[in-house]
Every structure is written in structure tokens, then in C-alpha cells.
C-alpha atoms as a PDB file:
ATOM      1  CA  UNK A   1      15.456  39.047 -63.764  1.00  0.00           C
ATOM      2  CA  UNK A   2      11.818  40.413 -63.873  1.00  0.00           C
ATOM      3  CA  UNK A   3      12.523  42.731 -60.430  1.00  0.00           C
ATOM      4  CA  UNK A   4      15.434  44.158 -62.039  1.00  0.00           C
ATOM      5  CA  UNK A   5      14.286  44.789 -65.376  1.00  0.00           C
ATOM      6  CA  UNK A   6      11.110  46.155 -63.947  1.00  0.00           C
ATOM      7  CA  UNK A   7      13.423  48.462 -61.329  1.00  0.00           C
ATOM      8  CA  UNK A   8      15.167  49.582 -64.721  1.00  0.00           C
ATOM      9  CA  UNK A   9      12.232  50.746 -66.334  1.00  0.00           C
ATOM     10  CA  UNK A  10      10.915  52.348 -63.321  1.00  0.00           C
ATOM     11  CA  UNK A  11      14.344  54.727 -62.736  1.00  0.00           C
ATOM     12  CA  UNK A  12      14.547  54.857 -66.706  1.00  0.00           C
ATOM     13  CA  UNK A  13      10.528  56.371 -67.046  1.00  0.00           C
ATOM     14  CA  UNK A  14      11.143  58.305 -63.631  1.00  0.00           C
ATOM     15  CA  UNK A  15      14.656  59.834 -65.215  1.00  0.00           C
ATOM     16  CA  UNK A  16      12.208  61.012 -68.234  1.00  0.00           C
ATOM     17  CA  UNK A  17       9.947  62.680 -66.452  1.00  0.00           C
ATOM     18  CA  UNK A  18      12.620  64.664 -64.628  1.00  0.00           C
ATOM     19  CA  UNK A  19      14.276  65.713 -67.207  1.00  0.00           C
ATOM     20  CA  UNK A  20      11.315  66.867 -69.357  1.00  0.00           C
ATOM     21  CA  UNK A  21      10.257  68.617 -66.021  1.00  0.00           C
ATOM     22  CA  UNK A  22      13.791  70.149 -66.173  1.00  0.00           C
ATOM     23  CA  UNK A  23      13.650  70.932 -69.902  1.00  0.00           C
ATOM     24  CA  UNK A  24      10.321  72.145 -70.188  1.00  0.00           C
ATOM     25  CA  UNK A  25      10.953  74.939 -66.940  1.00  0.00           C
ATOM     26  CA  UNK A  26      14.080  76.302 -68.980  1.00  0.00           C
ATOM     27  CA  UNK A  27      12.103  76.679 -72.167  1.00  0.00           C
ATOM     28  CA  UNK A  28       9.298  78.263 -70.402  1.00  0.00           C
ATOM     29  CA  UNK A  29       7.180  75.642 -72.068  1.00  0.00           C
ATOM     30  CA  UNK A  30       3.310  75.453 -71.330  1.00  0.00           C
ATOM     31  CA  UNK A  31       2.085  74.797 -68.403  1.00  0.00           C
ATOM     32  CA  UNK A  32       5.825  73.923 -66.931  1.00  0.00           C
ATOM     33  CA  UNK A  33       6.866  77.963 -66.806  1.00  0.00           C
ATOM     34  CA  UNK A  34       5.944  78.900 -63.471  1.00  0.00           C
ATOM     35  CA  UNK A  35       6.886  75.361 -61.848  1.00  0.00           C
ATOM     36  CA  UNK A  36      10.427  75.447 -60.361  1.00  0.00           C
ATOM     37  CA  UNK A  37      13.090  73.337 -61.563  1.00  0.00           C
ATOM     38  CA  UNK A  38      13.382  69.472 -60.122  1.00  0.00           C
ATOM     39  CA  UNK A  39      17.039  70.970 -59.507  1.00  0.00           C
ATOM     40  CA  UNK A  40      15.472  73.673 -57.142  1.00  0.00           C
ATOM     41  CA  UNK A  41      13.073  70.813 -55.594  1.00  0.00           C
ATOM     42  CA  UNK A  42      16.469  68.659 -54.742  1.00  0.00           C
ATOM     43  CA  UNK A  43      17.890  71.503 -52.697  1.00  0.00           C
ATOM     44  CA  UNK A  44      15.214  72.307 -51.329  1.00  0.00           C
ATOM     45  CA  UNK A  45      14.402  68.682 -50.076  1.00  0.00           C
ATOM     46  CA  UNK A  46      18.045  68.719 -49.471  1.00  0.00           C
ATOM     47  CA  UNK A  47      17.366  71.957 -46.859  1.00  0.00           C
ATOM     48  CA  UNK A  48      14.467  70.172 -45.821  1.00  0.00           C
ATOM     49  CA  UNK A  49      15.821  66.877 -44.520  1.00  0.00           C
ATOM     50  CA  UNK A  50      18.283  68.416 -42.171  1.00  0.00           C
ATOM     51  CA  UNK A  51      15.590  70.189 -40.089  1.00  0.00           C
ATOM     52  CA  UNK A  52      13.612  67.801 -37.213  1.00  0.00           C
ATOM     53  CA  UNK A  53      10.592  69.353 -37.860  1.00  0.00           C
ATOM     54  CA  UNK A  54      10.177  67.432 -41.561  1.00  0.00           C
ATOM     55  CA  UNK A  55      10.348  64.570 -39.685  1.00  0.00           C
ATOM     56  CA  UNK A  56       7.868  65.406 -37.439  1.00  0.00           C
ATOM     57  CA  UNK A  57       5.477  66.186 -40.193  1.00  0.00           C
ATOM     58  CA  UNK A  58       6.294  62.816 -41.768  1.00  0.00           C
ATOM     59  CA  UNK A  59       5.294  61.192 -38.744  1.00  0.00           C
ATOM     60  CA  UNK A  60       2.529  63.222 -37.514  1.00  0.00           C
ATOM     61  CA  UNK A  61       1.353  62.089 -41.279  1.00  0.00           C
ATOM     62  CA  UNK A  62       2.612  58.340 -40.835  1.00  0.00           C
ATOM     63  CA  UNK A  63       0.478  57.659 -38.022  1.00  0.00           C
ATOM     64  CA  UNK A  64      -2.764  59.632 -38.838  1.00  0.00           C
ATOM     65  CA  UNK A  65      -2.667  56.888 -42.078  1.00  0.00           C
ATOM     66  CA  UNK A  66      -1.329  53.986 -40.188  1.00  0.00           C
ATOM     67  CA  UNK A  67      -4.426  54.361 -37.136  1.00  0.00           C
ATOM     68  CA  UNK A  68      -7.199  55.008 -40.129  1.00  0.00           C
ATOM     69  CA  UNK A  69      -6.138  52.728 -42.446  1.00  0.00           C
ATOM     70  CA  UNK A  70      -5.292  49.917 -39.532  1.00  0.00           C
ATOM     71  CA  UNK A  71      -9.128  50.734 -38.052  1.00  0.00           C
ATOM     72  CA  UNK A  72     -10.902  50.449 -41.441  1.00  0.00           C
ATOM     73  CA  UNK A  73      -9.628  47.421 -42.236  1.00  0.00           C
ATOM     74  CA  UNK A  74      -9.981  46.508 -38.896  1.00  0.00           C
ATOM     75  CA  UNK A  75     -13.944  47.710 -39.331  1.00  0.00           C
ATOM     76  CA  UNK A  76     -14.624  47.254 -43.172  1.00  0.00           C
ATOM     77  CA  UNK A  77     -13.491  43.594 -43.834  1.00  0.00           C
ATOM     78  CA  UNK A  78     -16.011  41.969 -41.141  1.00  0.00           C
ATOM     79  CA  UNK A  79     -18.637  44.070 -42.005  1.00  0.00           C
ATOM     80  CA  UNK A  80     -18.281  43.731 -46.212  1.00  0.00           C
ATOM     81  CA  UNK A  81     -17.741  39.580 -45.461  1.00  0.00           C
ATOM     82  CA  UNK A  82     -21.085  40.014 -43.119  1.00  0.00           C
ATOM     83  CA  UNK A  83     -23.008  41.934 -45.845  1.00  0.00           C
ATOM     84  CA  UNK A  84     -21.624  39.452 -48.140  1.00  0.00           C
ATOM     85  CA  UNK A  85     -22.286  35.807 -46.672  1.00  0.00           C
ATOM     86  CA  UNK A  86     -26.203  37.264 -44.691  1.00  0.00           C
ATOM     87  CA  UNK A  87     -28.922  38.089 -47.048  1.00  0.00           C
ATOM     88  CA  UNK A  88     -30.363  39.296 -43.625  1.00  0.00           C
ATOM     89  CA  UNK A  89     -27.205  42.119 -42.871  1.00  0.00           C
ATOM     90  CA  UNK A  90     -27.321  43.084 -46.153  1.00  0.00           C
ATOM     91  CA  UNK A  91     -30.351  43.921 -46.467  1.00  0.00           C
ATOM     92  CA  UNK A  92     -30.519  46.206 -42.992  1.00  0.00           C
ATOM     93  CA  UNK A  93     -27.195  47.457 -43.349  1.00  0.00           C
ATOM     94  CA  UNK A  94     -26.419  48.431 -47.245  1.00  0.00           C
ATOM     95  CA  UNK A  95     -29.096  51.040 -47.913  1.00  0.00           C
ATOM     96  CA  UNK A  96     -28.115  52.787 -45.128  1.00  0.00           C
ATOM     97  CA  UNK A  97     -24.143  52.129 -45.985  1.00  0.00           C
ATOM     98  CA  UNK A  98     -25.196  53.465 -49.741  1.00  0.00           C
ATOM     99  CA  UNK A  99     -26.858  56.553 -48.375  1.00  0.00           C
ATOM    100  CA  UNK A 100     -23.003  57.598 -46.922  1.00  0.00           C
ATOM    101  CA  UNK A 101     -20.740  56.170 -49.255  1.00  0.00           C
ATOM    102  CA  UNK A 102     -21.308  59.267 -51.650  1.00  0.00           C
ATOM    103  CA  UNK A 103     -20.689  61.606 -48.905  1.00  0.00           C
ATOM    104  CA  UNK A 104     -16.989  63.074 -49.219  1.00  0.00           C
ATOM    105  CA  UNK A 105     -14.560  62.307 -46.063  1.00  0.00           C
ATOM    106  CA  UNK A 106     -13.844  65.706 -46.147  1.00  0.00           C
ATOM    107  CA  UNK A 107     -17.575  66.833 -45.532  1.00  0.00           C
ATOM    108  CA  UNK A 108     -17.086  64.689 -42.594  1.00  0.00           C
ATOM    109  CA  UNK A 109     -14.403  67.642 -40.808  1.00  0.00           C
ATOM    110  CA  UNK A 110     -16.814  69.607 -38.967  1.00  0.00           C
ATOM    111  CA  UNK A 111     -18.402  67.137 -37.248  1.00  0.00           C
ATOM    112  CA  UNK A 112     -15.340  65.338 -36.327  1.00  0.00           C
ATOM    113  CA  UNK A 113     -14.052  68.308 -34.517  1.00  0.00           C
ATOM    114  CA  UNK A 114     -17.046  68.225 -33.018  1.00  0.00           C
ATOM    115  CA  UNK A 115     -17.412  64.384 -32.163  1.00  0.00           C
ATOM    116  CA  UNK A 116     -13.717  64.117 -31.319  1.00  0.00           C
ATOM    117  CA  UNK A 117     -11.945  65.634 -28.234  1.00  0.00           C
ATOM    118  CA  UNK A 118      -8.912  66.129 -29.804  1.00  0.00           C
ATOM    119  CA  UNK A 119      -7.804  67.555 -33.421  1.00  0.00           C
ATOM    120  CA  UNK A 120      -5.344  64.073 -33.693  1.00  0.00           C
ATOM    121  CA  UNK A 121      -8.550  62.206 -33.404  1.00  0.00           C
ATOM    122  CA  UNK A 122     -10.500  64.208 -35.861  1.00  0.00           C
ATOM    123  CA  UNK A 123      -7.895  63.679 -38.695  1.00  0.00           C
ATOM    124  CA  UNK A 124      -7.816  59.910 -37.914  1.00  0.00           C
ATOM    125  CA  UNK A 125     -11.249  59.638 -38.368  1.00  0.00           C
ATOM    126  CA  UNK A 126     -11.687  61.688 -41.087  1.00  0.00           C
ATOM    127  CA  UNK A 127      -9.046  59.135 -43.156  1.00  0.00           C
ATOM    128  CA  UNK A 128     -10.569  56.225 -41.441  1.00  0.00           C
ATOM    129  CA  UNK A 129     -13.777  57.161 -43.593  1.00  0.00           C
ATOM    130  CA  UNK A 130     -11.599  57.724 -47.072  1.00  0.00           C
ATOM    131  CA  UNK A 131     -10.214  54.203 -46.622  1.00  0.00           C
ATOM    132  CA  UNK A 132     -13.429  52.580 -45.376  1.00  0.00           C
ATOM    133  CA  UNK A 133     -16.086  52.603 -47.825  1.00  0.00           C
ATOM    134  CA  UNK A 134     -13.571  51.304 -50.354  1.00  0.00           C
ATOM    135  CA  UNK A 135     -12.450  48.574 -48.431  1.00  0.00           C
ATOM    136  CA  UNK A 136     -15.928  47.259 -48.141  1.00  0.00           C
ATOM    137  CA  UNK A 137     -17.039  47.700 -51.503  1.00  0.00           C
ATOM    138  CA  UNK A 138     -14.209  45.399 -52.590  1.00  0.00           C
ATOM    139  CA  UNK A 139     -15.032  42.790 -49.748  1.00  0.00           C
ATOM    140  CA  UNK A 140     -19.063  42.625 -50.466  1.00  0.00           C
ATOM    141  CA  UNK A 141     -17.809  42.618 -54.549  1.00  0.00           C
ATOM    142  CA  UNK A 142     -15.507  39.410 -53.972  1.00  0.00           C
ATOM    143  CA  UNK A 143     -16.895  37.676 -51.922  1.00  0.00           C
ATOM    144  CA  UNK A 144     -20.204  37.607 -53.839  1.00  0.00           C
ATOM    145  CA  UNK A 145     -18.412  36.487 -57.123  1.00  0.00           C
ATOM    146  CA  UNK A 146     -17.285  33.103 -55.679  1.00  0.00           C
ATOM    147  CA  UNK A 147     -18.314  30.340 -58.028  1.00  0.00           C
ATOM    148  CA  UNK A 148     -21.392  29.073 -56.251  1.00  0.00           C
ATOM    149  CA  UNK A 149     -19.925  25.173 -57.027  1.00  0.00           C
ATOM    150  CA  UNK A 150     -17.415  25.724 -55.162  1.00  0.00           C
ATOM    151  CA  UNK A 151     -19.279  26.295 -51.836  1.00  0.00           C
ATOM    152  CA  UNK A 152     -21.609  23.529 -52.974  1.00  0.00           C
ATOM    153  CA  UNK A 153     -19.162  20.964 -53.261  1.00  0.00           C
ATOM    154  CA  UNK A 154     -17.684  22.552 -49.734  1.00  0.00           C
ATOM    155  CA  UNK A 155     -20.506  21.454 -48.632  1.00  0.00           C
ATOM    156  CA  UNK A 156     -21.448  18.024 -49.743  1.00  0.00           C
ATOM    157  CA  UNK A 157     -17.842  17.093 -48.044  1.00  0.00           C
ATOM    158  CA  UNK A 158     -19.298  17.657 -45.285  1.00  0.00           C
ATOM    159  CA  UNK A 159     -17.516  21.481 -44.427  1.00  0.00           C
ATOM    160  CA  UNK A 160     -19.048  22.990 -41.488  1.00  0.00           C
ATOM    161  CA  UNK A 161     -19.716  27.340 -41.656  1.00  0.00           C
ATOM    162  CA  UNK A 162     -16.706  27.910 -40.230  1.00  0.00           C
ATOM    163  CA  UNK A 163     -14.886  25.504 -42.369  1.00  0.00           C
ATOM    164  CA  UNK A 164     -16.788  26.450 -45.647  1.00  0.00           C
ATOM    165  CA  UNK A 165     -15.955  29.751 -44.775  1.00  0.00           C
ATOM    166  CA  UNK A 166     -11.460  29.833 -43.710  1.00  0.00           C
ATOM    167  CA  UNK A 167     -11.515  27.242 -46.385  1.00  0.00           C
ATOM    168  CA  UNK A 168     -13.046  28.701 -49.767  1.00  0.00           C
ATOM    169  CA  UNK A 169     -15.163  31.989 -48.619  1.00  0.00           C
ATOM    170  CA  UNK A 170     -11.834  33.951 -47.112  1.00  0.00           C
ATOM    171  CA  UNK A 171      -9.149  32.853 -49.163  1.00  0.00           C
ATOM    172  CA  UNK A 172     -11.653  33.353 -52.442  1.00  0.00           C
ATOM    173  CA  UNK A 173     -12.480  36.858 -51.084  1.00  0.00           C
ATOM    174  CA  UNK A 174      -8.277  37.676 -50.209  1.00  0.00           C
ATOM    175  CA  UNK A 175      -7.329  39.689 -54.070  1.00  0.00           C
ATOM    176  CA  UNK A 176     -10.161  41.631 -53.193  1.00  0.00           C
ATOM    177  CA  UNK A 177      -9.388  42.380 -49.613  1.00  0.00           C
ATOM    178  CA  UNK A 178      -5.785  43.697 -50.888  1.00  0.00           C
ATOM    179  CA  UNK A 179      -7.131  45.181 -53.878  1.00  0.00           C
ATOM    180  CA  UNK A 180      -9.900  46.937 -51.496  1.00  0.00           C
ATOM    181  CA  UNK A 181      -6.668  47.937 -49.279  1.00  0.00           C
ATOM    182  CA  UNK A 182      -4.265  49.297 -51.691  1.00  0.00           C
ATOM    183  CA  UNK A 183      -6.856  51.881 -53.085  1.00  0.00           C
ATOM    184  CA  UNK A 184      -7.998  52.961 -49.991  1.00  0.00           C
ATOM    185  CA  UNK A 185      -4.186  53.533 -48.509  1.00  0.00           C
ATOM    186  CA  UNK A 186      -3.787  55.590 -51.499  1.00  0.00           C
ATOM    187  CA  UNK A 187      -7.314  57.436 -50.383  1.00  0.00           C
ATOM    188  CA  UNK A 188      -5.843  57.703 -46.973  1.00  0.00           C
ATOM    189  CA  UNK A 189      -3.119  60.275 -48.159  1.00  0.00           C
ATOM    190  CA  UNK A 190      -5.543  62.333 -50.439  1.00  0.00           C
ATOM    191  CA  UNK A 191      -7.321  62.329 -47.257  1.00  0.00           C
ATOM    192  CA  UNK A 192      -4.641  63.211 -44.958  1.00  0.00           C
ATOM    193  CA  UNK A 193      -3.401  66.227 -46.999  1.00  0.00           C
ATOM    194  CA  UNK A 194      -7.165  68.076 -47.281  1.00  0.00           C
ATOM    195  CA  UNK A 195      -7.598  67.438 -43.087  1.00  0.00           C
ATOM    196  CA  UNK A 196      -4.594  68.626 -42.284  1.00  0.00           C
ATOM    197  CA  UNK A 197      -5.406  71.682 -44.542  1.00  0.00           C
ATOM    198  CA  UNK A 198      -8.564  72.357 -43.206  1.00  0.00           C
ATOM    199  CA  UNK A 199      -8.147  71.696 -39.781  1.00  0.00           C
ATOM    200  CA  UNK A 200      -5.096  73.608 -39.547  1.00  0.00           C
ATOM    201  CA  UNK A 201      -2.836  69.974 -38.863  1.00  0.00           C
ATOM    202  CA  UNK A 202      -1.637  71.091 -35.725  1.00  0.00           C
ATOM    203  CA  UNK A 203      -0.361  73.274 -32.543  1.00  0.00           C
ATOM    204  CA  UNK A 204       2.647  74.283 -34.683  1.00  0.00           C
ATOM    205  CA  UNK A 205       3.586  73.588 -38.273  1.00  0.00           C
ATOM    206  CA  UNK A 206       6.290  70.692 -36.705  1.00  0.00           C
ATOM    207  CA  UNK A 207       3.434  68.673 -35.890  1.00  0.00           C
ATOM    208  CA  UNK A 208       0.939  70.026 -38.786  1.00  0.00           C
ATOM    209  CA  UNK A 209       1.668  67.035 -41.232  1.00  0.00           C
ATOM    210  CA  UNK A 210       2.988  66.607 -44.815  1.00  0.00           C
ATOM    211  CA  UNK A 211      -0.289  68.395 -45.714  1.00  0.00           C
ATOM    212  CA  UNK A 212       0.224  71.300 -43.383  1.00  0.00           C
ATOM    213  CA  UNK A 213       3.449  71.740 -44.472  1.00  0.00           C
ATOM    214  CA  UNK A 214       2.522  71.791 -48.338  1.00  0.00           C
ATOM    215  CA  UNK A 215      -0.284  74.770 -47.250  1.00  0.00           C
ATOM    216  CA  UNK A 216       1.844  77.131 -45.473  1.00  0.00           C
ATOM    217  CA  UNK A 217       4.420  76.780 -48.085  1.00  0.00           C
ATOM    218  CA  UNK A 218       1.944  78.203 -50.688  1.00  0.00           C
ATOM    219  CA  UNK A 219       0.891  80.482 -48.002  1.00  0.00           C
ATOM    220  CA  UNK A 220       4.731  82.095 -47.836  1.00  0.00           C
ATOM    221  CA  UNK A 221       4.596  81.991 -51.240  1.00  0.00           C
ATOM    222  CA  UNK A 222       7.739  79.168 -51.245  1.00  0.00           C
ATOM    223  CA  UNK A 223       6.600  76.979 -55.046  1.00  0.00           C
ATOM    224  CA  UNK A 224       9.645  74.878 -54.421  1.00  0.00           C
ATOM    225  CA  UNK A 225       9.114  74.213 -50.893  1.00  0.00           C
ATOM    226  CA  UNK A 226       5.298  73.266 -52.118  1.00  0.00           C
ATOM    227  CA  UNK A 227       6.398  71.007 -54.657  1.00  0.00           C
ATOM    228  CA  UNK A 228       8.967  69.575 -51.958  1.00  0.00           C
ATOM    229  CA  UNK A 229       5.896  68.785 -49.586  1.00  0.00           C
ATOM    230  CA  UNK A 230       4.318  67.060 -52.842  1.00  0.00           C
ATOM    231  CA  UNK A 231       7.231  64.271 -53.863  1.00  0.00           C
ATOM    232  CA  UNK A 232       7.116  64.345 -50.103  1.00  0.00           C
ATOM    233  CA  UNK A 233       3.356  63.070 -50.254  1.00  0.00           C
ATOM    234  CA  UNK A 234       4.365  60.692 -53.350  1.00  0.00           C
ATOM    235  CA  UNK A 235       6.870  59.037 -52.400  1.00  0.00           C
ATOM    236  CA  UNK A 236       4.763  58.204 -48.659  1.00  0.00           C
ATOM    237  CA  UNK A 237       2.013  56.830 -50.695  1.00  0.00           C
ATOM    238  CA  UNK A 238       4.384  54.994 -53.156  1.00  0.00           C
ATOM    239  CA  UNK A 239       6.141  52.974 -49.798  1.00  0.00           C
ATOM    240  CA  UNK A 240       2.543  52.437 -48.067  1.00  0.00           C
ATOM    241  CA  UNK A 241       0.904  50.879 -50.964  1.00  0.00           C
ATOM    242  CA  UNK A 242       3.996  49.210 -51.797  1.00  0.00           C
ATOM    243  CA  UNK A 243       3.900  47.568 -48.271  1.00  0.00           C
ATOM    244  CA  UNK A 244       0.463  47.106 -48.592  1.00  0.00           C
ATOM    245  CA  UNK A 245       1.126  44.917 -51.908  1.00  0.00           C
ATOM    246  CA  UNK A 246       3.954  43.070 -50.380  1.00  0.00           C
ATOM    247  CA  UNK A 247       2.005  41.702 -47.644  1.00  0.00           C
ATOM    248  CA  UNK A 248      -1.009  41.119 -49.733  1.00  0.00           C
ATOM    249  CA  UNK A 249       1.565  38.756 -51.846  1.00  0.00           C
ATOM    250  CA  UNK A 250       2.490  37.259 -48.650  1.00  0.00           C
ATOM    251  CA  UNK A 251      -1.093  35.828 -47.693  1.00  0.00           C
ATOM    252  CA  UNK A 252      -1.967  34.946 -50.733  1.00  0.00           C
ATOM    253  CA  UNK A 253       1.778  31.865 -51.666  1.00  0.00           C
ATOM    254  CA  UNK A 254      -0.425  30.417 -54.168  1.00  0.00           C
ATOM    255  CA  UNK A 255      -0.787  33.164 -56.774  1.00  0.00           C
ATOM    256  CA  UNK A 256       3.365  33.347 -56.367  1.00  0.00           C
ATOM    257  CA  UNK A 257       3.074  29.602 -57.320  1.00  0.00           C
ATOM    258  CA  UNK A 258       1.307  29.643 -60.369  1.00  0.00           C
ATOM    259  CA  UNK A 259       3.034  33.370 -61.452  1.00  0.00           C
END
């Protein structure tokens, strides 16, 4: 009864927004004038889905996200539980991590076409970084707020490291680690649309990405094909982090029990 009357309040909120959208662009309200009509946006999606090469930008996008996100948590999750659990790694490996954390992923773009023999590469490491430094910053941040008595009495019972650690260091540090990868898969697709802008996404705009496609829209001066690309981008982001979340759930049964 919860999922459905959270579902209804989702499409009711999501209906309101449409229709002030469609409201507001027939009144030539404020900042809504010059935005074309959700009705406009439908057909164009409509147009859109019947070509192959949306689909191709969908899934040029869908795997430049999937390969970063997969290798930063792949990447970020040892390293933030290393930095977290050695006073040692910490201490040689978080100045240096602080000094590049601040950096933008996107300042990262020449030097990835540089580093990287191929422009598929470049993007995938460019989103890697977005995803990343958030991911460890939520691993170090858990794992060091574990009550302190509970790895003490860990280890008066006689838990060995690797014990103290699956047993109360790992599934202590888990809301972080999902919390840590739900905001950086939404990074990942802030990411994905700027490197596909700047590095031009592709050979051809088939294989440019969801971000490619949104630039030479505004470039043929198309506002509803732009807006397209955009609940294009949305809704990608809304199903990753939504998997994200679901699988999160799915390692951690206990919070389920005690919802």
C-alpha cells in the first residue's frame, strides 16, 4: 500500500508539472515563453523513438556510465575502506587524494584524449572520475563513524581482521557505500552529457550519445528536439539510480526488516 500510494503521488506531482509546463508556454508566462510545449516534446520523442540512431545514442550513453561507474566502484570502495581502517594509507594517500578531488572531471578532457587511444576510452574515464571521488568520500565517512564498541567487543570475542572486518566493518560501512553510489551515478550522467559535448561524442551523431544528441539539436536550432534529448537524460538517470537503490536494498535485508 506504501508502493502504490507513493507511485500515485509520483504520476500525480509529475502530471502537475506538465501541465503547468503546458499552461505556462500558452500564456507566454516568464521564463516558460520560449520553451516548447510538453505536447511538442511528446511528438517529438514520438519521431524520435522510431529512428535506430536514438537508440544508439542511448547506448553509446548506457555503457560510457555502466564501464565508469562499474570501475569506480570497482576502484573507490577498496581504496576509501583502506584509507579508512590504516592510519598508515591514510595518511600517504589522502593529501594527495584532497589535492584532486576539487579538480572538475571535465578539466580532466584534454588529457584523456591524450592518455587514451581511443575517444570511447576518454569519455569512460572522464565519468569514471565524476563518480569516483564521491564514492570514496562516502566510504572513508562511514566507515570511520562506526561505534568504536562495537569493534571492541568484536574483538574481545575473539574476531580475527578478517572477521572483525565482513562482520561489523563492511556491513556498518554498506548505507554509505550505496549512498556514495547513488550520487555518483547521478554525477556519471552530468558527466556524460559535458564529454560527449566537448569531445564531439563520436564518428557520427548515431554513436555521439544522449549528450551529443542534445548539442547538435541546439546547434540546428531544434528547442524541442533539445528538450527531447533532456527527459531523454532524466529519465536514464531516474532508472540507473533507481537500480542502483534497488540493489543497495538488496544487500542490506536487515534495514527491510526493521522498515
Amino acid at each position: 500500500m506504501k508502493r502504490a500510494t507513493a507511485i500515485r503521488r509520483g504520476a500525480l506531482g509529475l502530471l502537475a508539472f506538465v501541465a503547468i509546463w503546458e499552461i505556462g508556454t500558452a500564456l507566454n508566462a516568464p521564463f516558460l515563453a520560449e520553451l516548447p510545449p510538453p505536447t511538442a516534446v511528446a511528438r517529438d520523442l514520438a519521431s524520435l523513438a522510431g529512428t535506430g540512431g536514438y537508440w544508439s545514442s542511448w547506448s553509446e550513453s548506457l555503457q560510457r556510465v555502466f564501464w565508469g561507474f562499474v570501475i569506480a566502484l570497482m576502484l573507490g570502495i577498496p581504496l576509501g575502506l583502506l584509507m579508512a581502517t590504516s592510519r598508515t594509507a591514510k595518511r600517504l594517500a589522502w593529501p594527495v587524494f584532497e589535492m584532486l578531488r576539487p579538480v572538475p572531471p571535465l578539466a580532466w578532457v584534454p588529457l584523456a584524449i591524450l592518455f587514451w587511444p581511443t575517444q570511447q576510452l576518454s569519455i569512460t574515464f572522464v565519468i569514471f572520475l565524476g563518480a569516483f571521488y564521491t564514492v570514496v568520500v562516502n566510504v572513508v565517512g562511514g566507515a570511520e563513524q562506526i561505534d568504536r564498541r562495537h569493534v571492541l567487543a568484536a574483538r574481545s570475542l575473539g574476531a580475527s581482521r578478517l572477521g572483525l572486518f565482513r562482520r561489523v566493518i563492511l556491513p556498518a560501512t554498506l548505507p554509505s557505500i550505496v549512498t556514495g553510489a547513488v550520487v555518483g551515478m547521478g554525477i556519471t550522467w552530468e558527466v556524460v552529457v559535458a564529454a560527449e559535448l566537448i569531445s564531439g561524442g563520436g564518428q557520427s551523431a548515431a554513436d555521439g550519445g544522449l549528450g551529443f544528441l542534445v548539442w547538435s539539436a541546439y546547434q540546428g536550432g531544434d528547442l524541442a528536439r533539445v528538450v527531447a534529448g533532456m527527459v531523454s537524460l532524466g529519465v536514464a538517470g531516474y532508472l540507473s539510480s533507481s537500480i542502483v537503490r534497488v540493489a543497495g536494498a538488496r544487500l542490506m535485508p536487515w534495514r527491510r526488516a526493521t522498515a
